[in-house]
Protein backbone atom coordinates (compact mmCIF):
# COMPACT_ATOMS: atom_id res chain seq x y z
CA UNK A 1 -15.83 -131.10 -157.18
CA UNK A 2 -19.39 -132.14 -156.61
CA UNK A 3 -20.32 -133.09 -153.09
CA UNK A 4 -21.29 -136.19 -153.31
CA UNK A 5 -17.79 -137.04 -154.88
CA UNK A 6 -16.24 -135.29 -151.55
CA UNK A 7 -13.91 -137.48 -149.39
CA UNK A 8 -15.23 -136.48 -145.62
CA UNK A 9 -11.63 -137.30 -144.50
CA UNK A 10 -9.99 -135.46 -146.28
CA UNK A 11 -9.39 -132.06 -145.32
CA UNK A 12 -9.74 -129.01 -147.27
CA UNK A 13 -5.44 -128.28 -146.91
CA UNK A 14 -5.00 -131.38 -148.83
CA UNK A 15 -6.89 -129.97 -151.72
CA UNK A 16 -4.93 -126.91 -151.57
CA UNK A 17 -1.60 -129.23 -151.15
CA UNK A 18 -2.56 -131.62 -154.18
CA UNK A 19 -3.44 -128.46 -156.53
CA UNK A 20 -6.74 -128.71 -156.38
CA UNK A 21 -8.08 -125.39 -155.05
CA UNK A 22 -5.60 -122.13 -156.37
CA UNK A 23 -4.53 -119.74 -153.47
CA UNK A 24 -4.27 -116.31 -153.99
CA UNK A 25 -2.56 -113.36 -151.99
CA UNK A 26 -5.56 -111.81 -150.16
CA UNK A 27 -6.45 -108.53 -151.19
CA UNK A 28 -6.13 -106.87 -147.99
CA UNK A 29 -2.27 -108.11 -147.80
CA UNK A 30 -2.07 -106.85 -151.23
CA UNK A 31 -0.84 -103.50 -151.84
CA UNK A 32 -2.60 -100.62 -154.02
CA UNK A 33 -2.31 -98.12 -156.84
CA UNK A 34 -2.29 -95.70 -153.95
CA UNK A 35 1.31 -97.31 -152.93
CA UNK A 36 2.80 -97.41 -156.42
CA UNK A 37 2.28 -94.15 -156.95
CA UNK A 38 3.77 -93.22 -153.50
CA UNK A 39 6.85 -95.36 -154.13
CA UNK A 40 7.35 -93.18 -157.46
CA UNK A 41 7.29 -89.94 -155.58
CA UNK A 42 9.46 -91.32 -153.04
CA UNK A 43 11.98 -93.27 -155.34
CA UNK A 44 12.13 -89.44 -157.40
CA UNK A 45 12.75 -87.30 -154.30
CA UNK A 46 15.73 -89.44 -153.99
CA UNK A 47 17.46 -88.84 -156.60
CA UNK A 48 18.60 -85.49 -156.97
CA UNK A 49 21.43 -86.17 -154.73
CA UNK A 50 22.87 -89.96 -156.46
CA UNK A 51 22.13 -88.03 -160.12
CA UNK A 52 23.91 -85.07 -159.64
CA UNK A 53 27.31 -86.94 -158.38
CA UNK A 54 26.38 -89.95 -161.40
CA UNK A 55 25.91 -86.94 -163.93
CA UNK A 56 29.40 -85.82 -163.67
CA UNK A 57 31.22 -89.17 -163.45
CA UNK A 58 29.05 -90.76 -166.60
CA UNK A 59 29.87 -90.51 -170.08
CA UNK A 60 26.80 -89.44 -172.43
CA UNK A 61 26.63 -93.39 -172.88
CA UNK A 62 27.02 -94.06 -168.67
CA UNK A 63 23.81 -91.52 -168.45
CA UNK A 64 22.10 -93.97 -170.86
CA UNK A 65 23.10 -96.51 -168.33
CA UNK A 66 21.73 -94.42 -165.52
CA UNK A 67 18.46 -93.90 -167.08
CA UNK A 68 17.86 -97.60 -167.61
CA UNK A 69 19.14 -98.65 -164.05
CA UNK A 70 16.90 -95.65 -162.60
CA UNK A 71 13.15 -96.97 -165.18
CA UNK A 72 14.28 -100.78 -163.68
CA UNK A 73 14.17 -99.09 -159.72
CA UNK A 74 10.87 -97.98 -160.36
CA UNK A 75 9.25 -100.78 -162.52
CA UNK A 76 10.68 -102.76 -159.56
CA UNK A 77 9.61 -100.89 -156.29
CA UNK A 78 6.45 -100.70 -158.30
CA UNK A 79 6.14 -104.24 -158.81
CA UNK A 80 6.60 -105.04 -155.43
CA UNK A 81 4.94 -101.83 -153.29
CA UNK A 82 2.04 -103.45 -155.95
CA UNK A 83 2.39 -107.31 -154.17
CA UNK A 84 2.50 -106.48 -150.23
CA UNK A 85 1.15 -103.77 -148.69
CA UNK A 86 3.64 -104.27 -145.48
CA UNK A 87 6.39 -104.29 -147.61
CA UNK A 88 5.21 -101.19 -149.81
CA UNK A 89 4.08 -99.12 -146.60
CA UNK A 90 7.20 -100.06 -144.71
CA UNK A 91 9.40 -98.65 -148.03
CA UNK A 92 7.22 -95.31 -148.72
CA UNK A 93 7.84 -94.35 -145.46
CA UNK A 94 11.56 -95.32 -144.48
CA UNK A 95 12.58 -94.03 -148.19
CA UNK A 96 10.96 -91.10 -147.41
CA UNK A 97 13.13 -89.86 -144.35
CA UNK A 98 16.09 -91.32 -146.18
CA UNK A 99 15.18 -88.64 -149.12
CA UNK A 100 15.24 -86.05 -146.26
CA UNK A 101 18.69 -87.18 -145.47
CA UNK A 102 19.96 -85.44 -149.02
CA UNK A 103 20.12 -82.28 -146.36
CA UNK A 104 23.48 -84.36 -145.25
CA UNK A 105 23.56 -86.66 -147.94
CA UNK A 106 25.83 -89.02 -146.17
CA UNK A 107 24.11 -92.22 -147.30
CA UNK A 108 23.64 -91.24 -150.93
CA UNK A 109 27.64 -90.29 -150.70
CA UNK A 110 28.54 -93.51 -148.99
CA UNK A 111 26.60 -95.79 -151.42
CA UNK A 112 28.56 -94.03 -154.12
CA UNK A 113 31.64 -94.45 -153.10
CA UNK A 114 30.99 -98.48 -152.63
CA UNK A 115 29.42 -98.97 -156.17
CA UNK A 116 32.71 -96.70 -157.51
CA UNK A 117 34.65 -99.70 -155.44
CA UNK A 118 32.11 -102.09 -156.50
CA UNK A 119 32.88 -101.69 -160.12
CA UNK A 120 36.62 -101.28 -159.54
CA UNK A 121 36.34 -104.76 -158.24
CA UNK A 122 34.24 -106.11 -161.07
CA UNK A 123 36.47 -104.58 -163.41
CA UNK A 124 35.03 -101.72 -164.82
CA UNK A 125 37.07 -98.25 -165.25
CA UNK A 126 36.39 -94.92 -165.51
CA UNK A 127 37.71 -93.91 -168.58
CA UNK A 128 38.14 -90.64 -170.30
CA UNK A 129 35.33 -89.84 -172.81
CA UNK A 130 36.72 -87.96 -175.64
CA UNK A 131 39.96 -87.50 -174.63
CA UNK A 132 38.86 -84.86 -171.87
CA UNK A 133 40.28 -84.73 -168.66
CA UNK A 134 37.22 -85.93 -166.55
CA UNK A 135 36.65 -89.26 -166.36
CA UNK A 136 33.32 -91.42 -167.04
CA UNK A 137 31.78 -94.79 -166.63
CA UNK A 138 29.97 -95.92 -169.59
CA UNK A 139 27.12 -98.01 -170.50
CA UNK A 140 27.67 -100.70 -168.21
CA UNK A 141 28.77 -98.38 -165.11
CA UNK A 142 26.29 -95.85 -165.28
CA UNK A 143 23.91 -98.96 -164.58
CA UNK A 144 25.26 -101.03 -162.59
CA UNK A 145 26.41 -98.09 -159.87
CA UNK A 146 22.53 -96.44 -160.55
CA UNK A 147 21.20 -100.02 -160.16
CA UNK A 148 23.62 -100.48 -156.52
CA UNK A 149 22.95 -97.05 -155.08
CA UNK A 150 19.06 -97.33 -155.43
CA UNK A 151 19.06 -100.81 -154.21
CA UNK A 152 21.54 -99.61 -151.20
CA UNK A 153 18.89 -96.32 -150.71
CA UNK A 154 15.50 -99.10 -150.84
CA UNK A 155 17.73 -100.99 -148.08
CA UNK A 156 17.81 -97.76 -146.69
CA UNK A 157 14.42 -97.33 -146.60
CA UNK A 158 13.29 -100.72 -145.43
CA UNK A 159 15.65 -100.72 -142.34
CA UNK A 160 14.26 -97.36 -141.54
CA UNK A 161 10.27 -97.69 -142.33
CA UNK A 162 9.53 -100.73 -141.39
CA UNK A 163 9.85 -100.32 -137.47
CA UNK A 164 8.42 -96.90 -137.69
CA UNK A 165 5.66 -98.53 -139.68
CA UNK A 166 5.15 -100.57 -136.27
CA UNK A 167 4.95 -98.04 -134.12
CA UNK A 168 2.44 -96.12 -136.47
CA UNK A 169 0.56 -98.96 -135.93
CA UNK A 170 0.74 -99.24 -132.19
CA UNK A 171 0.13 -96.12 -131.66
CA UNK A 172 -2.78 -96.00 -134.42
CA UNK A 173 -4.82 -99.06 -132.68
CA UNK A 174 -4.10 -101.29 -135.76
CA UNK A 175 -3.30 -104.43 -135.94
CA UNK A 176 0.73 -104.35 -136.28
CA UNK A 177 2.35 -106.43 -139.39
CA UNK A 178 4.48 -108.74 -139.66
CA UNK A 179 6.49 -110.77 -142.70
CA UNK A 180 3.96 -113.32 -143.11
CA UNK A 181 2.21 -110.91 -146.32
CA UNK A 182 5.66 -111.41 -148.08
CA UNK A 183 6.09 -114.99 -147.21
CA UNK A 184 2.48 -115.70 -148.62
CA UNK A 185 3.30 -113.76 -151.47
CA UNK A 186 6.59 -115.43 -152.40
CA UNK A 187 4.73 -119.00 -152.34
């Protein structure tokens, strides 16, 4: 807009209201490379625990399933560690003490147990590959139990890291964060 075609009554909001003037997420709300590749180490020190119990309930097609559910976790954290930095910090660090908690693995056992429920309810069986006597989730429940576990263990990790990412930054001196990043970033 040139200046002399500026409306002095208007205020510079209504340009951003009418779809004048694009917004973007700020950078410093945004998060970094630096984040993705923490929520990758994080979302893989995880998983021993959740793969080792999938393994042996899968079929060779339910692994399949795992694999895919476990590539969409990751594109995913990725994706969003990538958009907020509060968001991303808060879920490096809470996912990181629940990966300590494969010690006592109680959440990774609990979440299992509710997506074996969870796809008893939605109607998927474990059936018997082969004819053996162990039983196995296919295609469909190898992802869909990968896909609720992880989510359940990024829960996890929110609950957890984001106050502890508070009191990192109280006791750091920096300004503490608050939801507002991820609000901006869902407009």
């Amino acid at each position: 807009m040139a200046a002399a075609d500026e409306n002095p009554f208007v205020s510079p909001e209504a340009d951003e209201l009418l779809g004048a003037t694009p917004t973007a997420t700020p950078s410093s709300q945004q998060g970094s490379w630096r984040l993705v590749r923490c929520w990758v180490v994080v979302e893989l020190l995880n998983m021993p625990m959740p793969a080792m119990f999938g393994w042996g309930g899968t079929s060779p097609l339910g692994r399949i399933g795992m694999a895919v559910g476990i590539a969409t976790l990751v594109a995913t954290g990725a994706a969003i560690t990538r958009q907020s930095r509060m968001i991303g910090q808060s879920l490096c660090i809470g996912c990181a003490v629940v990966a300590l908690t494969q010690l006592a693995p109680m959440p990774h056992m609990i979440l299992g147990m509710l997506a074996m429920d969870a796809m008893e309810v939605v109607g998927i069986e474990s059936r018997f590959p082969g004819g053996g006597s162990e039983p196995g989730y296919g295609l469909a429940g190898g992802l869909l139990a990968t896909l609720f576990v992880g989510v359940g263990l990024a829960a996890s990790g929110l609950i957890v890291g984001y106050p502890l990412r508070m009191l990192g930054s109280r006791l750091g001196g920096r300004p503490q964060g608050r939801f507002d990043d991820a609000v901006a970033d869902a407009d």
